[in-house]
Protein backbone atom coordinates (compact mmCIF):
# COMPACT_ATOMS: atom_id res chain seq x y z
CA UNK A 1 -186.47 135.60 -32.38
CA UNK A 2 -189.41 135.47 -34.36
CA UNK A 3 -190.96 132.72 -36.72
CA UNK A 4 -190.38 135.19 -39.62
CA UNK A 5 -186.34 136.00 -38.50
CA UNK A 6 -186.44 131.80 -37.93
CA UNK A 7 -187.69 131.62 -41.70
CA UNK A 8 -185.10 134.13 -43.28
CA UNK A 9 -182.19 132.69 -41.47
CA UNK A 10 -183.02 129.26 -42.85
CA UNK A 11 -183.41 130.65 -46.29
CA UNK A 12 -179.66 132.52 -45.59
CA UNK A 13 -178.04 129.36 -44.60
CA UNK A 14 -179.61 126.86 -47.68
CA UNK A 15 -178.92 129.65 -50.35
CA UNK A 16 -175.11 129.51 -48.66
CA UNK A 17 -175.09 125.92 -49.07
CA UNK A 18 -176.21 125.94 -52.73
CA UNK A 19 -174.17 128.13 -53.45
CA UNK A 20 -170.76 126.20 -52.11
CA UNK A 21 -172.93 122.85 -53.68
CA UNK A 22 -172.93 124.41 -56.98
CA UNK A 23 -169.26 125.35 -56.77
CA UNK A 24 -167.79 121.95 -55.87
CA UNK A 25 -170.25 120.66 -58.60
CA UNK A 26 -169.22 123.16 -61.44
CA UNK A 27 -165.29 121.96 -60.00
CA UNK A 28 -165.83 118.48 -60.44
CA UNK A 29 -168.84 117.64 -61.83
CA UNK A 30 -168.58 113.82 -61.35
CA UNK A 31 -168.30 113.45 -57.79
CA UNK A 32 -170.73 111.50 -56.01
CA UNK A 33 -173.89 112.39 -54.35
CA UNK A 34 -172.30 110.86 -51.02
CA UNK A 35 -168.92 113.12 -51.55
CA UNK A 36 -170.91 116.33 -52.18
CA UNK A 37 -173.81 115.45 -49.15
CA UNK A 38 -170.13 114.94 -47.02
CA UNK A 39 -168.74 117.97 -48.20
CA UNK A 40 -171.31 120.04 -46.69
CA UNK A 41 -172.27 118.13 -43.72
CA UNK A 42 -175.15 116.96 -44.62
CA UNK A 43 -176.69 113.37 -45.74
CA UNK A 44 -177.00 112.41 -48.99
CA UNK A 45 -181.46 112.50 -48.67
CA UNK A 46 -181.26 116.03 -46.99
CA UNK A 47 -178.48 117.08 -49.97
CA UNK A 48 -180.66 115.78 -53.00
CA UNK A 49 -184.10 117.18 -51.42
CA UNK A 50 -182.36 120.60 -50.71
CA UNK A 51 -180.44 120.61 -54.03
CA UNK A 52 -183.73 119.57 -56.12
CA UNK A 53 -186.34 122.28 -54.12
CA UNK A 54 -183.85 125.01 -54.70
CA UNK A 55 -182.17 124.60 -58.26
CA UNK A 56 -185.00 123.03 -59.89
CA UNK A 57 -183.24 119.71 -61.06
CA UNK A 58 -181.70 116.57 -59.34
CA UNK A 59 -177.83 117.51 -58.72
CA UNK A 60 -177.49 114.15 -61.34
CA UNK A 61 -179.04 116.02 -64.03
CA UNK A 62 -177.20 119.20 -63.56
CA UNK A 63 -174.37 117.17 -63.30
CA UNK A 64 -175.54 115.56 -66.62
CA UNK A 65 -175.54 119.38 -68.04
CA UNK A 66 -171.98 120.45 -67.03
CA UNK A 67 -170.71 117.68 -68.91
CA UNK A 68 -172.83 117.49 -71.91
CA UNK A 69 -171.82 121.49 -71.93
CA UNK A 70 -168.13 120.49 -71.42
CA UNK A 71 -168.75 117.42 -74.33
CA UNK A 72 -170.46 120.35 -76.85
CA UNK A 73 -167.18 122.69 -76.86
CA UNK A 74 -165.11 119.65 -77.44
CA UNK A 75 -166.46 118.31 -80.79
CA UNK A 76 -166.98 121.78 -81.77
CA UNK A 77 -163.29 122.31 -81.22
CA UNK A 78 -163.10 119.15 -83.33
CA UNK A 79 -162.07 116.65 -80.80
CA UNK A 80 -162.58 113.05 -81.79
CA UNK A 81 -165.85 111.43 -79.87
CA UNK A 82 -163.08 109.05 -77.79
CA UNK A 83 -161.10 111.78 -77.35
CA UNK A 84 -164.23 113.88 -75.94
CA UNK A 85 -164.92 110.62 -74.12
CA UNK A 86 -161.70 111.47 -72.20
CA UNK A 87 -161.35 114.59 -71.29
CA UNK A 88 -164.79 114.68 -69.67
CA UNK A 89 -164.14 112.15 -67.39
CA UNK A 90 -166.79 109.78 -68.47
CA UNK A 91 -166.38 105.96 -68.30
CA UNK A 92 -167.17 104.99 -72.00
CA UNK A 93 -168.54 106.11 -75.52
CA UNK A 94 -171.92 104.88 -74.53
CA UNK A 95 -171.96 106.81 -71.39
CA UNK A 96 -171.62 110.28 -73.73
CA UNK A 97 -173.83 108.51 -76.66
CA UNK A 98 -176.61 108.38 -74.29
CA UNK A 99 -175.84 111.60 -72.64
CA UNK A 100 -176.84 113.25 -76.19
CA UNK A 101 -179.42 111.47 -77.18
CA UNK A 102 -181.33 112.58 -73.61
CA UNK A 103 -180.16 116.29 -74.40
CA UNK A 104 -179.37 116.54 -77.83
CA UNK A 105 -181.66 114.10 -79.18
CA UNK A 106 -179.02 112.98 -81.91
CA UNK A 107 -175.52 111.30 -81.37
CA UNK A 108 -172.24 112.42 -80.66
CA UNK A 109 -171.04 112.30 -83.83
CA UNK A 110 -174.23 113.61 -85.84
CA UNK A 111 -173.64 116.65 -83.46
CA UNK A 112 -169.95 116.68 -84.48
CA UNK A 113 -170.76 116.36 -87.90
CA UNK A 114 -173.63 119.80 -87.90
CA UNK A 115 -176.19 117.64 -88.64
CA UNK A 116 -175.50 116.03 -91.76
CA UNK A 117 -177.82 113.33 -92.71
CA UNK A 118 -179.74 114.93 -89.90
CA UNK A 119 -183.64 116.18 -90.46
CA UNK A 120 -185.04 118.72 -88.02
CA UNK A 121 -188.27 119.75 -87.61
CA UNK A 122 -189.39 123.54 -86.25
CA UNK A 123 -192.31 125.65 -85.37
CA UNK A 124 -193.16 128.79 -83.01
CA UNK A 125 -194.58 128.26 -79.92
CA UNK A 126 -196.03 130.12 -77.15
CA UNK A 127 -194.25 129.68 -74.07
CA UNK A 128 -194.14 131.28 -70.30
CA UNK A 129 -190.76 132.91 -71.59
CA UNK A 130 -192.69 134.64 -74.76
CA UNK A 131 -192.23 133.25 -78.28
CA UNK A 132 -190.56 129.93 -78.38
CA UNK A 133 -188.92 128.26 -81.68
CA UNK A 134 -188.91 124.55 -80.86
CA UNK A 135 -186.69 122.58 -83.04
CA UNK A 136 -186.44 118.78 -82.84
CA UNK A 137 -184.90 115.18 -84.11
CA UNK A 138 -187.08 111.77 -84.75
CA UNK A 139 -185.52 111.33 -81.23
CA UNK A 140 -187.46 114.06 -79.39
CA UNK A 141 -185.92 118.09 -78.57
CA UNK A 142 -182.78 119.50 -79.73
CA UNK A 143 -183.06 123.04 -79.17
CA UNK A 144 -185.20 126.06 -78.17
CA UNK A 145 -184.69 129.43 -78.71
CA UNK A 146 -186.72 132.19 -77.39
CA UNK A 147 -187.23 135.14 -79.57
CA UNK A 148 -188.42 137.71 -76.88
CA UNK A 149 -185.48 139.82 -77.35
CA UNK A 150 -183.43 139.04 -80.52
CA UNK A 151 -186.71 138.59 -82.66
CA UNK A 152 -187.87 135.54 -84.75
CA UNK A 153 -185.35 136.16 -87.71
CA UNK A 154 -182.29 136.00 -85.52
CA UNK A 155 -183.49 132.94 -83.37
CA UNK A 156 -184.11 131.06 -86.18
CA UNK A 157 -180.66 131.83 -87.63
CA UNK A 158 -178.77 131.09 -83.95
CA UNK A 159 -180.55 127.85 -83.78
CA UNK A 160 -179.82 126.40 -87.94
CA UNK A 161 -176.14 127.31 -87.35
CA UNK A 162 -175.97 124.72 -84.53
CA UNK A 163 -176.80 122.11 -86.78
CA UNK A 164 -175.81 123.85 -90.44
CA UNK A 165 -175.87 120.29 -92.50
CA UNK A 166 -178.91 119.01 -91.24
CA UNK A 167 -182.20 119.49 -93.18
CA UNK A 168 -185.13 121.88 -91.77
CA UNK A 169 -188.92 121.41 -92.34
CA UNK A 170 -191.51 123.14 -90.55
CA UNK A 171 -194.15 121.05 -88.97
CA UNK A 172 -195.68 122.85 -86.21
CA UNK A 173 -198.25 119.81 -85.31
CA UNK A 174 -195.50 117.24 -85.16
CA UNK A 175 -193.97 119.31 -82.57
CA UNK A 176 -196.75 120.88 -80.85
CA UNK A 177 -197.09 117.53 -77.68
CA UNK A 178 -193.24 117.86 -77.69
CA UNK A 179 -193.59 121.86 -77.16
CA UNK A 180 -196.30 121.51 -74.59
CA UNK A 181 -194.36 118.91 -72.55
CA UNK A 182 -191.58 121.18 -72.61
CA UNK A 183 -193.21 124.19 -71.14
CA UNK A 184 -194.90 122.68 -68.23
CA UNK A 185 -197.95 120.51 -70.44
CA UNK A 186 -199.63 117.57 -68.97
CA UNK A 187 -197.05 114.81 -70.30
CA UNK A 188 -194.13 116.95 -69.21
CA UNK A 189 -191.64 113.88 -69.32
CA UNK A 190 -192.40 113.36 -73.07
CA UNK A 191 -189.52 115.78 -75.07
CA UNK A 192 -186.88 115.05 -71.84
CA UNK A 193 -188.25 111.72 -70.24
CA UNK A 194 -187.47 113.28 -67.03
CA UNK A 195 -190.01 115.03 -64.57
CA UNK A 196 -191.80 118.34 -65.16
CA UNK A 197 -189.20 120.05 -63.38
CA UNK A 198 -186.69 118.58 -65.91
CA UNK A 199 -188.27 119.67 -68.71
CA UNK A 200 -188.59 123.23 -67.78
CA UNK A 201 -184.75 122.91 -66.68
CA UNK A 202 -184.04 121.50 -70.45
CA UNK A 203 -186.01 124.11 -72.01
CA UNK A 204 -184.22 126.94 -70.55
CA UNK A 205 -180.57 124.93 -70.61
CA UNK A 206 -180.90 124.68 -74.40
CA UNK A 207 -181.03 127.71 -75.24
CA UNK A 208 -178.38 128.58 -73.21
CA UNK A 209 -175.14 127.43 -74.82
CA UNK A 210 -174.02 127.50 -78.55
């Protein structure tokens, strides 16, 4: 066998693994890094360097992101925040109020609300995924949209429905550290106060879900 078959086989078997990793995660996505590293024979180091190199993100944080995804729907659907609280399995209120002030940059129930109350600042950006419309809170990002496809006019109008009560200035130098943190900038942990590899994970996860 050559070094180059050794190489591909490897790759095979990890991108099998992730794949079943990802499955039991999306299934359950509080189960612990022991019970997933168990679940796929492997220990819990080799499991969180494996999961990291190849998704991008700790299997914590995209744990963090199936539930703040599973949390958004919920108070959309106009669940109460305990009720919310509930039915995504997490221990307390506090658990999901700091869950969306680290994604959402607001609370709960200022996300519930659309914003109300709620001032958010916006500007265009360049970014490695074309034109970028950052938007944020006092409290750091709250959503990117990237205007590659749809155009500027559209993005703008996806991203203000999110939040339709809140009020929008644009202040392009307020943002602009935020925005370079976010796309890979030298103080990458600034908009997510994660690592670099967090940030470009947030960047791309906000944009992805209503």
């Amino acid at each position: 066998m050559s070094h180059h078959d050794g190489t591909d086989q490897s790759g095979s078997y990890h991108f099998n693994v992730m794949r079943r990793a990802l499955d039991l995660i999306d299934a359950d996505p509080h189960q612990t890094l022991d019970d997933l590293a168990q679940a796929l024979d492997m220990s819990a180091a080799h499991f969180q360097r494996t999961f990291s190199g190849w998704v991008g993100v700790s299997p914590k944080r995209y744990q963090q992101y199936l539930t703040l995804d599973h949390a958004r729907r919920l108070l959309a659907e106009r669940f109460t925040v305990l009720d919310t609280v509930g039915e995504t399995g997490l221990t307390s209120g506090g658990r999901l109020h700091d869950l969306f002030l680290r994604w959402e940059a607001m609370s709960p129930g200022t996300y519930a609300s659309g914003g109300a109350g709620l001032t958010i600042r916006w500007g265009w950006f360049d970014s490695p995924f074309g034109p970028a419309l950052v938007m944020a809170t006092d409290k750091g990002i709250c959503g990117i949209g990237f205007a590659s496809e749809t155009g500027p006019e559209v993005t703008l109008a996806d991203l203000r429905a999110r939040w339709p009560k809140a009020e929008y200035v644009e202040d392009v130098m307020t943002l602009r550290p935020m925005a370079d943190a976010a796309f890979g900038g030298s103080r990458a942990d600034a908009a997510f106060g994660g690592s670099r590899a967090d940030a470009a994970f947030g960047a791309v996860a906000m944009c992805a879900l209503p």
